[in-house]
C-alpha atoms as a PDB file:
ATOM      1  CA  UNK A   1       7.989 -13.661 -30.655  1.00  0.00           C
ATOM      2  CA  UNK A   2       9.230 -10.483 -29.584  1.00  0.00           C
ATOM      3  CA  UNK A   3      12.144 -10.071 -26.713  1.00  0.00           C
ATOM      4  CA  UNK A   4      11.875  -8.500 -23.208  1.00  0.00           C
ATOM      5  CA  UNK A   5      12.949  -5.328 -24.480  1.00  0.00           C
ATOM      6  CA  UNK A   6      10.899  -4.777 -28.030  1.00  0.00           C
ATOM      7  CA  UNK A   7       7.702  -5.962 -24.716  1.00  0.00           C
ATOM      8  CA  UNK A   8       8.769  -3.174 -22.442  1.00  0.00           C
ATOM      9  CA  UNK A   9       9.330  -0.927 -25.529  1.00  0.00           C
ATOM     10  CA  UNK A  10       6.016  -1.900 -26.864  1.00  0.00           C
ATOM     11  CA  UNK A  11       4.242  -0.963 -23.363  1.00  0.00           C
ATOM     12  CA  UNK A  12       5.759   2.746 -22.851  1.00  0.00           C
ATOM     13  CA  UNK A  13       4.492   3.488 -26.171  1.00  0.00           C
ATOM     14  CA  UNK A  14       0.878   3.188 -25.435  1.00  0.00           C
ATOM     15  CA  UNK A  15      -1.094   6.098 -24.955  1.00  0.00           C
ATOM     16  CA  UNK A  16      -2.705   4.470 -21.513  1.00  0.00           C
ATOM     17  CA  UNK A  17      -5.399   7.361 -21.270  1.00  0.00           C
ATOM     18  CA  UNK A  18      -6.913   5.651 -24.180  1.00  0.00           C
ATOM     19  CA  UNK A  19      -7.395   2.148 -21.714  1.00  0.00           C
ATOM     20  CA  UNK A  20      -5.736   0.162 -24.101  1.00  0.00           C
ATOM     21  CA  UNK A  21      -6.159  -2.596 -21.574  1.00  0.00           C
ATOM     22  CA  UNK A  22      -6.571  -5.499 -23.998  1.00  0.00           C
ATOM     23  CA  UNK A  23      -3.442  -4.415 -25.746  1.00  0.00           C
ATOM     24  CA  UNK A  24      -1.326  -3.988 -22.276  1.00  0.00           C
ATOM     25  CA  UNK A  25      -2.348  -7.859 -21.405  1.00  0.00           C
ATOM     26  CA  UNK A  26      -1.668  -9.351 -24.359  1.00  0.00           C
ATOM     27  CA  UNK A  27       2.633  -7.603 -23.810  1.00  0.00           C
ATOM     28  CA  UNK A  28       2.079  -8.705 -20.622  1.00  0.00           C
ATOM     29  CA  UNK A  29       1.451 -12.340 -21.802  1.00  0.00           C
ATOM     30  CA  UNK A  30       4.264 -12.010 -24.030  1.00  0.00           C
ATOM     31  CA  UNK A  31       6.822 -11.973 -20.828  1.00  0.00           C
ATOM     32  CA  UNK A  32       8.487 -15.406 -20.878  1.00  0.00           C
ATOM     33  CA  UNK A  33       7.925 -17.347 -17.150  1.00  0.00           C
ATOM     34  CA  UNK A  34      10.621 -15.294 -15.413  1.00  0.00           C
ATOM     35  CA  UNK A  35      12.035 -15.866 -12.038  1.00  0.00           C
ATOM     36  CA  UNK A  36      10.439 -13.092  -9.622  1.00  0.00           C
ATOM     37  CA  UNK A  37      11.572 -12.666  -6.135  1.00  0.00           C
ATOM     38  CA  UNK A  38       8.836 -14.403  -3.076  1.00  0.00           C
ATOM     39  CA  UNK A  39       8.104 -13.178  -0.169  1.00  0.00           C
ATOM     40  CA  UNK A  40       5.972 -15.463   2.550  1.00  0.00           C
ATOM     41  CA  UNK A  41       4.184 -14.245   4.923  1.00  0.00           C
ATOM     42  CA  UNK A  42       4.273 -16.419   8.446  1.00  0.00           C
ATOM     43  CA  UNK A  43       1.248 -16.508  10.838  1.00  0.00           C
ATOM     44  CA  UNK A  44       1.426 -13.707  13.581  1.00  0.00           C
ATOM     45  CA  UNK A  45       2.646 -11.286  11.164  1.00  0.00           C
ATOM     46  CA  UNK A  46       1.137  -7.715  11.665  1.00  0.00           C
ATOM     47  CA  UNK A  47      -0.381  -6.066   8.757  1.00  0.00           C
ATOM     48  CA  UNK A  48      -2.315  -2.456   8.831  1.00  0.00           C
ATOM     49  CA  UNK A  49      -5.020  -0.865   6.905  1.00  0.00           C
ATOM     50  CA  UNK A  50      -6.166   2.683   7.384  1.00  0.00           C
ATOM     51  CA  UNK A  51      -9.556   3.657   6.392  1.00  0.00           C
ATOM     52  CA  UNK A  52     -10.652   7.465   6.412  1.00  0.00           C
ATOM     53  CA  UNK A  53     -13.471   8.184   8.242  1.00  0.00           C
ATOM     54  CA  UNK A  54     -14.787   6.729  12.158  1.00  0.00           C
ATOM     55  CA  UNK A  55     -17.848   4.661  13.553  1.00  0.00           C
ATOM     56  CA  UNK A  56     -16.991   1.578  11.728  1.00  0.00           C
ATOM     57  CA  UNK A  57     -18.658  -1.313  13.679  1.00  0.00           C
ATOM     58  CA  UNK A  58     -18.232  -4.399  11.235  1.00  0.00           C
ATOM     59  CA  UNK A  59     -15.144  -5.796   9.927  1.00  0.00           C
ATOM     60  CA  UNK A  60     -16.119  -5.239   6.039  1.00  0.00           C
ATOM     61  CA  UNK A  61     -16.505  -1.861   7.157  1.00  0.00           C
ATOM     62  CA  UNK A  62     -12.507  -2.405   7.607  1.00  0.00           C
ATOM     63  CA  UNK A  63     -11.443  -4.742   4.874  1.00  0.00           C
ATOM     64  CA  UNK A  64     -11.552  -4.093   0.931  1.00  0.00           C
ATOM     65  CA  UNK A  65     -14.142  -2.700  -0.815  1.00  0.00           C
ATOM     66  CA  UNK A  66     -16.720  -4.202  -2.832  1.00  0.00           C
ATOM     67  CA  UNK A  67     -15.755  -4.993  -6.228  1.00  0.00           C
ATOM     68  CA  UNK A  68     -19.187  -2.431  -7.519  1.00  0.00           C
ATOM     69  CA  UNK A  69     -16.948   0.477  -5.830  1.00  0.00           C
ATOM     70  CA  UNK A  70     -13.809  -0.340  -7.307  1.00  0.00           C
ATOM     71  CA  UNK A  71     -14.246   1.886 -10.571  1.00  0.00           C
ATOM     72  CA  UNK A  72     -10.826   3.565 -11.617  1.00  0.00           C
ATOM     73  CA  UNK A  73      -7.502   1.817 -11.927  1.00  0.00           C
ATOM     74  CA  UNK A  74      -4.967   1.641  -8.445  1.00  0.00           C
ATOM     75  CA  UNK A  75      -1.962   0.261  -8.122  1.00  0.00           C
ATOM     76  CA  UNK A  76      -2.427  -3.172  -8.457  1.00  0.00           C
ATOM     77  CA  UNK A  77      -5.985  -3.318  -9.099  1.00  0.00           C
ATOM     78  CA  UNK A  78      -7.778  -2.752 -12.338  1.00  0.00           C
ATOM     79  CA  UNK A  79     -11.556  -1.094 -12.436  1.00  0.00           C
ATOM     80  CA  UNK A  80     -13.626  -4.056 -11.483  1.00  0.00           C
ATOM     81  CA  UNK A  81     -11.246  -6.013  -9.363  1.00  0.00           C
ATOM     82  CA  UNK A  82     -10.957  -5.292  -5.618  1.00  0.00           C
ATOM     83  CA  UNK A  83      -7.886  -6.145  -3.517  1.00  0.00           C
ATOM     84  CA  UNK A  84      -7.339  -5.946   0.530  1.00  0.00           C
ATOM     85  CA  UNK A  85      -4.733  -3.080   0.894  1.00  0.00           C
ATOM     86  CA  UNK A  86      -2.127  -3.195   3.658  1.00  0.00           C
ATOM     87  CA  UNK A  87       0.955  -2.116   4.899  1.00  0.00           C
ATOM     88  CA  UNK A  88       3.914  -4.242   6.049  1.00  0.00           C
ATOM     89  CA  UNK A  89       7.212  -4.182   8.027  1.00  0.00           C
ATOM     90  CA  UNK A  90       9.425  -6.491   9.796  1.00  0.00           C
ATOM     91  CA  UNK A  91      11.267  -3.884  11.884  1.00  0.00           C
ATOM     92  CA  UNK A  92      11.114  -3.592  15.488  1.00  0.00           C
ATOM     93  CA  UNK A  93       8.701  -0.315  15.197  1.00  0.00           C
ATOM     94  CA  UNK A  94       6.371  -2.557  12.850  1.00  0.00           C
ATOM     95  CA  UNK A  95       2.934  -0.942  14.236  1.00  0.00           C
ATOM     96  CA  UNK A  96       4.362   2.393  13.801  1.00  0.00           C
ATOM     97  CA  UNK A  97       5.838   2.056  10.595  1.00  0.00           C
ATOM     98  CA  UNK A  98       2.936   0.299   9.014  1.00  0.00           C
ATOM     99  CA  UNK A  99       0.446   2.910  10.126  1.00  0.00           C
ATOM    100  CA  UNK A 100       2.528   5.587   8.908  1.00  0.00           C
ATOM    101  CA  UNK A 101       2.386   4.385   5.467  1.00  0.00           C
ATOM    102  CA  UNK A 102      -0.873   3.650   5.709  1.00  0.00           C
ATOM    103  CA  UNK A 103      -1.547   7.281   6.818  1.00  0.00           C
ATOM    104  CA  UNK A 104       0.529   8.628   3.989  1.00  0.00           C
ATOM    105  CA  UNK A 105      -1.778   6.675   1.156  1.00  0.00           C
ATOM    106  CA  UNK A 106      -5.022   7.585   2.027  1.00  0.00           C
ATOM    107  CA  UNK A 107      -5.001  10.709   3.829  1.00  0.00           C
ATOM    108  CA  UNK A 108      -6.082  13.973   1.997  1.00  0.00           C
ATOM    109  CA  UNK A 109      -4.103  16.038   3.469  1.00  0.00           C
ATOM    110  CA  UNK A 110      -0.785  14.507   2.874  1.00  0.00           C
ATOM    111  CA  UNK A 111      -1.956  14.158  -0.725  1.00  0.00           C
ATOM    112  CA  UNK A 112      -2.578  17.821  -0.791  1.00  0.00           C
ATOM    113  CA  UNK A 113       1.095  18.418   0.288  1.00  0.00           C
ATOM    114  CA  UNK A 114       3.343  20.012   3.085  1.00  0.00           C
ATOM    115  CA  UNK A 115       1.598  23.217   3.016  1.00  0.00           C
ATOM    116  CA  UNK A 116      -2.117  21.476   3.435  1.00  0.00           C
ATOM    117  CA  UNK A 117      -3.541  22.359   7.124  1.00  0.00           C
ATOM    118  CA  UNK A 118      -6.577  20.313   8.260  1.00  0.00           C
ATOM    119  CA  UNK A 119      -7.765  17.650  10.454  1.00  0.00           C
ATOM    120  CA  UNK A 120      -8.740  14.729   8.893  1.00  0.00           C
ATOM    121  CA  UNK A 121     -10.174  11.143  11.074  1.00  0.00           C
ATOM    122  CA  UNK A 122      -9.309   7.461  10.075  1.00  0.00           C
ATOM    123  CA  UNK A 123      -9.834   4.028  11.555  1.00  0.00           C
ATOM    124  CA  UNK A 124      -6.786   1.853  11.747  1.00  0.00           C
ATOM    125  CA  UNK A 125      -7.393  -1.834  11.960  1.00  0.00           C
ATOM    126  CA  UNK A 126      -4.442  -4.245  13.112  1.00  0.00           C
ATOM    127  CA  UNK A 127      -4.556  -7.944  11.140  1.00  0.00           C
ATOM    128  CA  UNK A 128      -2.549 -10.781  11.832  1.00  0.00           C
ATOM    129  CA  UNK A 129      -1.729 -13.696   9.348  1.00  0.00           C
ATOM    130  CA  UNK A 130      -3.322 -17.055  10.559  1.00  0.00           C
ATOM    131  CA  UNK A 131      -1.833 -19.101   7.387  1.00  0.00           C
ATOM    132  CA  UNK A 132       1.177 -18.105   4.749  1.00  0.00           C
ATOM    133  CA  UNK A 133       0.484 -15.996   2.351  1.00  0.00           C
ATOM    134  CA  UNK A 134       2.784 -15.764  -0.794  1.00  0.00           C
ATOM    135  CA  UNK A 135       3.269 -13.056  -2.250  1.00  0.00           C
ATOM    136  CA  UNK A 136       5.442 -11.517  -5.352  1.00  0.00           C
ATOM    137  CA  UNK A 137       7.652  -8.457  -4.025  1.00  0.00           C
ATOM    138  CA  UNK A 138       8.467  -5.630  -6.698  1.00  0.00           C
ATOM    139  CA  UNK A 139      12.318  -4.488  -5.940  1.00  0.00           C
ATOM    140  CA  UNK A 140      15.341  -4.155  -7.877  1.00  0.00           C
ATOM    141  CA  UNK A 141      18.303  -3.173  -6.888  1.00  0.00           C
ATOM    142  CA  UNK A 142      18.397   0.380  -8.265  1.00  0.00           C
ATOM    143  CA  UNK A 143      14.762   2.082  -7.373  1.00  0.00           C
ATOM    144  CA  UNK A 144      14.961   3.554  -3.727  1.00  0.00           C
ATOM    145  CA  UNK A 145      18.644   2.745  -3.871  1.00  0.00           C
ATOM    146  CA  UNK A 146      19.387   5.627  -1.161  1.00  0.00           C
ATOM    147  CA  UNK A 147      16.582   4.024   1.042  1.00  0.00           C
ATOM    148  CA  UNK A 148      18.386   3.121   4.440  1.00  0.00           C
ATOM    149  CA  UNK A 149      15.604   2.703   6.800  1.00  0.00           C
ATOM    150  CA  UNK A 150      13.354  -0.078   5.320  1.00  0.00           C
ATOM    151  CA  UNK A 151      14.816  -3.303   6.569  1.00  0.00           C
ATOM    152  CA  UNK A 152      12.414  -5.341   4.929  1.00  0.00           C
ATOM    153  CA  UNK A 153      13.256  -3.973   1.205  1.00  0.00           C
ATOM    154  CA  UNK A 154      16.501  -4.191   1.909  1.00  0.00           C
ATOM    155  CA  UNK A 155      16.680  -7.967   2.567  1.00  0.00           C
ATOM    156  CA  UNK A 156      14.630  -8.094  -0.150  1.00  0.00           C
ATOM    157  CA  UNK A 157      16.528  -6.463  -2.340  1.00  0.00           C
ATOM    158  CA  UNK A 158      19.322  -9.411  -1.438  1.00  0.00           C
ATOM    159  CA  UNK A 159      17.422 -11.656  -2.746  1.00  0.00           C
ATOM    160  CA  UNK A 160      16.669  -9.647  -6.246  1.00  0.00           C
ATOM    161  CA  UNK A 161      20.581  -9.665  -6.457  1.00  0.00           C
ATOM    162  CA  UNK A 162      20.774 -13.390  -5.695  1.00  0.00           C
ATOM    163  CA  UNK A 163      18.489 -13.992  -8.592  1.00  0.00           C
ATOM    164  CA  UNK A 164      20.036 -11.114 -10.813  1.00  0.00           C
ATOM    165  CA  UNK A 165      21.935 -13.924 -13.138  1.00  0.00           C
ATOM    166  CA  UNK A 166      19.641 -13.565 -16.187  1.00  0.00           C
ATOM    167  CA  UNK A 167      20.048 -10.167 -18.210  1.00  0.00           C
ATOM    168  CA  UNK A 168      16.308 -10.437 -19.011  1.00  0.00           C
ATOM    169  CA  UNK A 169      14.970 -10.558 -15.660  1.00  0.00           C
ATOM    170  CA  UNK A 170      17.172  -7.770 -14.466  1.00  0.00           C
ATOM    171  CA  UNK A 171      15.812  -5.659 -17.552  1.00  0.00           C
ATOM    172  CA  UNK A 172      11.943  -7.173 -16.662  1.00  0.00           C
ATOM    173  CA  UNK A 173      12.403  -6.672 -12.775  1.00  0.00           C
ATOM    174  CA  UNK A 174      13.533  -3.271 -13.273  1.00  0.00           C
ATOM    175  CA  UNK A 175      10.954  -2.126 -15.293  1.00  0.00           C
ATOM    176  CA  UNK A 176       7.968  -3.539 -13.268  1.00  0.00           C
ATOM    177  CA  UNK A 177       9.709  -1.398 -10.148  1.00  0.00           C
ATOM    178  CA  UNK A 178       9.780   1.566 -11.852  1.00  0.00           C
ATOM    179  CA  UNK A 179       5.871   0.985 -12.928  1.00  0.00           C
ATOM    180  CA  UNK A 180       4.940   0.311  -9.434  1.00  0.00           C
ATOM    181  CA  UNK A 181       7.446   3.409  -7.823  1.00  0.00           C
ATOM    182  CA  UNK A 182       6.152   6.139 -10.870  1.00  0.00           C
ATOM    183  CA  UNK A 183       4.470   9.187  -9.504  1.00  0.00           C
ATOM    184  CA  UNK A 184       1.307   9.074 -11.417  1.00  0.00           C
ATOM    185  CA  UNK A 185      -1.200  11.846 -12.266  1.00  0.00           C
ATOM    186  CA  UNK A 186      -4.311  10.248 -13.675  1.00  0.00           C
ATOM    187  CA  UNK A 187      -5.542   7.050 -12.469  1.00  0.00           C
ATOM    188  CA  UNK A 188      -4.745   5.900 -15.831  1.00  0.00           C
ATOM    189  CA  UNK A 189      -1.244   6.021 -15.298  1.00  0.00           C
ATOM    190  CA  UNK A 190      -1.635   3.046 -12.986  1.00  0.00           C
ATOM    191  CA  UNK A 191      -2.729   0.818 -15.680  1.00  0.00           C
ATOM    192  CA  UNK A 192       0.588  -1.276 -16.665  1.00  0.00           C
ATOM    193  CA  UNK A 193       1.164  -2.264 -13.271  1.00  0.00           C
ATOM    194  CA  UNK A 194      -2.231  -3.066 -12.532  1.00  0.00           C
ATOM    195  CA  UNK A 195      -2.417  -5.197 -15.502  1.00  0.00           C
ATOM    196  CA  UNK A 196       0.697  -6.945 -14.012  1.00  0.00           C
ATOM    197  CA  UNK A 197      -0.317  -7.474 -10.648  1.00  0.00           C
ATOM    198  CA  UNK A 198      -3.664  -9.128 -12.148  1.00  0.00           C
ATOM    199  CA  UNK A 199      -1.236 -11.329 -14.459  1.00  0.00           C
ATOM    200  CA  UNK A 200       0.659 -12.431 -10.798  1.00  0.00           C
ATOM    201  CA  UNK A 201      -2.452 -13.006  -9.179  1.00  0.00           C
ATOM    202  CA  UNK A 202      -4.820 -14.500 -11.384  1.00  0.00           C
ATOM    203  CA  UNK A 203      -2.594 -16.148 -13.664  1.00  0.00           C
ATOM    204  CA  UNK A 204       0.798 -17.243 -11.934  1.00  0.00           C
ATOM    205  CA  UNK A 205      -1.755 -17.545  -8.890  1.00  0.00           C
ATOM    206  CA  UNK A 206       0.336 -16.009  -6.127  1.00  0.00           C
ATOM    207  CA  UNK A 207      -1.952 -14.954  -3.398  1.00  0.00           C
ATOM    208  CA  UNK A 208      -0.675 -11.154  -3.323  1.00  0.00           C
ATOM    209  CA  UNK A 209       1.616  -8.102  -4.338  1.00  0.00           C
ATOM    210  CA  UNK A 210       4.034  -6.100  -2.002  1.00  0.00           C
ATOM    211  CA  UNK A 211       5.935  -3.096  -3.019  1.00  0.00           C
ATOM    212  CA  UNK A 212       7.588  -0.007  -1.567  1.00  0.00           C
ATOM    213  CA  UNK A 213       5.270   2.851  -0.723  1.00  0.00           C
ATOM    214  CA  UNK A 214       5.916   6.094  -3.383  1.00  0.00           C
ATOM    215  CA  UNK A 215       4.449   8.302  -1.202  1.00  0.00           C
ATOM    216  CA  UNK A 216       6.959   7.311   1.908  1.00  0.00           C
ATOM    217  CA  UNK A 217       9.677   7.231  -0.743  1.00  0.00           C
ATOM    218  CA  UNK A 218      10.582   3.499  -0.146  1.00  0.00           C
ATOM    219  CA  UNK A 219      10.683   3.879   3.861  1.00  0.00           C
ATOM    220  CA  UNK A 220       9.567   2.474   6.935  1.00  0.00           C
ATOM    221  CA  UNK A 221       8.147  -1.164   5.095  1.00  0.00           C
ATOM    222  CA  UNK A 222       6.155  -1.983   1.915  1.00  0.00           C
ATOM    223  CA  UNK A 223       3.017  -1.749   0.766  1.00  0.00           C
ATOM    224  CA  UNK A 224       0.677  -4.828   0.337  1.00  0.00           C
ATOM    225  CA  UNK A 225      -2.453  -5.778  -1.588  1.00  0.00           C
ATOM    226  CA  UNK A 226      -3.846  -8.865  -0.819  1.00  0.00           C
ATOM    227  CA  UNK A 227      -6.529 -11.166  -3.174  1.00  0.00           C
ATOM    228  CA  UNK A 228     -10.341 -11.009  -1.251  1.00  0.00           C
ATOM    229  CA  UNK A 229     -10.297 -14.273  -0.785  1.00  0.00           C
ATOM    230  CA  UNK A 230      -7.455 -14.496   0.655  1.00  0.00           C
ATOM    231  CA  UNK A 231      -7.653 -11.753   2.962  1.00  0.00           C
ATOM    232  CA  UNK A 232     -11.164 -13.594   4.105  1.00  0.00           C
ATOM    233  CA  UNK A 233      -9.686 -17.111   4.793  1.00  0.00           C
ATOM    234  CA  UNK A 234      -5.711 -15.721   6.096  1.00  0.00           C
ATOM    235  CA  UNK A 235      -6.347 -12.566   7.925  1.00  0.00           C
ATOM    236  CA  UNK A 236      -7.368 -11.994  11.219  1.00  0.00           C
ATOM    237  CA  UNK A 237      -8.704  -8.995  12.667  1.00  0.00           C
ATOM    238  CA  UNK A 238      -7.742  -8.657  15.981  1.00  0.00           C
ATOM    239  CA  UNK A 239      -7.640  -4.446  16.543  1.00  0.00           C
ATOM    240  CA  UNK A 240      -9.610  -1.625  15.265  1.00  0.00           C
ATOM    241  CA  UNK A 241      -8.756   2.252  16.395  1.00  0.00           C
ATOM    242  CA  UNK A 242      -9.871   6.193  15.367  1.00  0.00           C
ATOM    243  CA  UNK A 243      -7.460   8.478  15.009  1.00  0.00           C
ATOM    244  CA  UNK A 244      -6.984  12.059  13.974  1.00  0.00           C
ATOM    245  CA  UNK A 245      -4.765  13.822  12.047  1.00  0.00           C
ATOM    246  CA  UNK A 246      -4.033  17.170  12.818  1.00  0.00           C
ATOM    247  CA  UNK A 247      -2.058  19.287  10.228  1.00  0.00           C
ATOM    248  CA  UNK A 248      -0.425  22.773  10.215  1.00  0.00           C
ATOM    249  CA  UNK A 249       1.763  22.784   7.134  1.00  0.00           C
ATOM    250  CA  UNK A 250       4.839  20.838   8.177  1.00  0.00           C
ATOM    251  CA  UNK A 251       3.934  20.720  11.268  1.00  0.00           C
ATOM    252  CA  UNK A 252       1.573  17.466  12.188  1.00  0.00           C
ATOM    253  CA  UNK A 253       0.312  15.084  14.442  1.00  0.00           C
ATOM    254  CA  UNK A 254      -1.666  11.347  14.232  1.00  0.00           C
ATOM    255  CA  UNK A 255      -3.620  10.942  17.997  1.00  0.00           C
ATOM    256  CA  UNK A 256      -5.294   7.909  18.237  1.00  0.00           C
ATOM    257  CA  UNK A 257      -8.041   8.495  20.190  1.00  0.00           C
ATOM    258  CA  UNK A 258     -10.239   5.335  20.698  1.00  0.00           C
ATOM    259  CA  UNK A 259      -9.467   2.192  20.690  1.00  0.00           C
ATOM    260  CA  UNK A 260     -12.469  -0.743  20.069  1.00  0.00           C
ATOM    261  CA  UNK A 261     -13.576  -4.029  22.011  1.00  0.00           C
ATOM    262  CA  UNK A 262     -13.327  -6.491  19.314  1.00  0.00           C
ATOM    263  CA  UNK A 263     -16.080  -8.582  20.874  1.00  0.00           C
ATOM    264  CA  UNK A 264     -19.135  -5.775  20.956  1.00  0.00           C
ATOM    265  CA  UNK A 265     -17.275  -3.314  18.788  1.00  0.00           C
ATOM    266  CA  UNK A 266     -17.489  -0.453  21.291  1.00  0.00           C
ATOM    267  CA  UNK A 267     -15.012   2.281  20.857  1.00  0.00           C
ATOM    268  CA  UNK A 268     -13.029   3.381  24.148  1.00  0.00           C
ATOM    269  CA  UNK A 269     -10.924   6.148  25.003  1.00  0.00           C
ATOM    270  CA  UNK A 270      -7.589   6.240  25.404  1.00  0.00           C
ATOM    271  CA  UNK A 271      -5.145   8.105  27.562  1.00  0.00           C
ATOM    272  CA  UNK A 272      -2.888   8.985  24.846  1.00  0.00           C
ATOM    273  CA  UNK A 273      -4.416  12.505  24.279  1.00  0.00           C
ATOM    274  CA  UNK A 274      -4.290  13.322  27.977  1.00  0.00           C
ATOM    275  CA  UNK A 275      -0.730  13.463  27.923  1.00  0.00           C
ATOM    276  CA  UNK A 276      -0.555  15.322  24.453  1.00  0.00           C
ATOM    277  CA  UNK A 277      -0.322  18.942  23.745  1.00  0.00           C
ATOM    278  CA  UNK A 278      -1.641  19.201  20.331  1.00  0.00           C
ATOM    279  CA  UNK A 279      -2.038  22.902  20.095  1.00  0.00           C
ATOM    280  CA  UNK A 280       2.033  23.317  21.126  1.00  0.00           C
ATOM    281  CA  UNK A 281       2.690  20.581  18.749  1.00  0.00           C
ATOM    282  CA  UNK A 282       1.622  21.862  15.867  1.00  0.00           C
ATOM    283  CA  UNK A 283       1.960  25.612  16.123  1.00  0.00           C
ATOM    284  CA  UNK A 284      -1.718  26.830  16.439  1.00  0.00           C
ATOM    285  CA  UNK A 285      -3.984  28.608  19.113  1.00  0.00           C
ATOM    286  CA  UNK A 286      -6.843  26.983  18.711  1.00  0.00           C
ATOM    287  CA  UNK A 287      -8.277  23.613  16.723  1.00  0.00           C
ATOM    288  CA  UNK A 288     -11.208  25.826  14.962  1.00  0.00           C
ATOM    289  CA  UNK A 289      -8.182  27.334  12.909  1.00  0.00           C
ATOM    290  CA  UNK A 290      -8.031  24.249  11.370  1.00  0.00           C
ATOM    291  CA  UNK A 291     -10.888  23.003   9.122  1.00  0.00           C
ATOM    292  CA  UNK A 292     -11.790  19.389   9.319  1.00  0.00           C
ATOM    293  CA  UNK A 293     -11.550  17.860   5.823  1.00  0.00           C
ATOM    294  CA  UNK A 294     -15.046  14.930   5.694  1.00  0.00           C
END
């Protein structure tokens, strides 16, 4: 039986554009039942998702995707598998911060980077927990260590140090963190860390993963992906709204412009953009300088 580190040793070896996936489980298997460190999520607790795109009118329209989509490896999904994606904070700015991460993950333009100009439209739906949800969080005490502004990693991170007694887990924990924190640059490159989100959730049975957000760098909260079923039976959605990103190199903006009756799913305006000078804020004449990205 090999140790923690000939596993972890074993794993960076692989040449993951092949989709060794049968030989990344059974490593993964090898892991002795280590301590990891829980997080619980209470009813009320706020939780976003972003979806690009506008005119939603049903709440699947909102949720995760069906499995047939789910095609290519993500960060704790493998192809085949679908998980409800989220975003989570416990700070006192929680609907900000978790729609800002939200924003970051799925929005084309930020992927494209800080020169990118565009406007780009998303739905934002607002969930609240109606029964705990456990989940495993990925943290260590060394990746985002300069992170100041995430509250809930850092209490989480007290707990990692509570548990850090073991040298094994420390050298395990660590190098799950870094799998879930690595910038990739093929799908591919999420396979490890899919493959150990699946062990978490369909073998230890926990109902969920959370872990900090690479493309926020670790601020504002953490990122959360949830098993279907249990997004179905512990999640309820309670607010849905359209918003637009607008997008001048480093300069941007997120408007939200409607804002829907849960009960017939109509989509009202909001005030916000009366009182919003887009055009100053971002540093152009006129909107049709800026091509909207579908």
């Amino acid at each position: 039986m090999m140790n923690t580190e000939e596993i972890i040793e074993k794993l960076k070896g692989l040449d993951l554009s092949k989709y060794p996936f049968n030989e990344v489980q059974a490593l993964i298997n090898e892991f002795d039942s280590l301590k990891v460190v829980r997080l619980s999520l209470k009813p009320n607790t706020l939780i976003t998702r972003v979806r690009r795109g506008r005119g939603y009118s049903k709440r699947k329209d909102v949720s995760y995707p069906p499995r047939e989509f789910c095609k290519t490896c993500q960060r704790a999904t493998l192809p085949g598998q679908t998980m409800f994606y989220g975003t989570l904070s416990d700070s006192d700015t929680a609907p900000l911060d978790n729609r800002t991460i939200a924003l970051s993950e799925c929005s084309t333009l930020t992927k494209q980077g800080i020169t990118s100009r565009g406007i780009e439209h998303f739905t934002v739906s607002n969930w609240v927990v109606v029964k705990d949800i456990r989940v495993v969080a990925i943290v260590d005490d060394v990746t985002f260590e300069s992170v100041s502004n995430n509250e809930l990693l850092q209490s989480l991170k007290k707990i990692y140090c509570d548990l850090k007694t073991e040298p094994d887990f420390d050298e395990y924990a660590r190098f799950v963190a870094e799998e879930f924190s690595k910038v990739v640059g093929n799908e591919y490159d999420y396979l490890i860390s899919a493959a150990i989100a699946d062990a978490y959730v369909n073998r230890v049975k926990f109902d969920g993963i959370a872990y900090p957000s690479v493309r926020m760098g670790g601020q504002a909260g953490m990122n959360l992906a949830l098993k279907a079923d249990i997004a179905d039976e512990r999640l309820m959605l309670y607010r849905t709204a359209e918003m637009t990103l607008y997008k001048n190199g480093e300069k941007s903006l997120a408007v939200i412009d409607r804002v829907s009756d849960m009960q017939s799913w109509n989509y009202n305006d909001t005030l916000q953009n009366e009182n919003i000078d887009v055009l100053a804020h971002i540093g152009v004449r006129d909107l049709a300088e800026l091509e909207e990205i579908n």
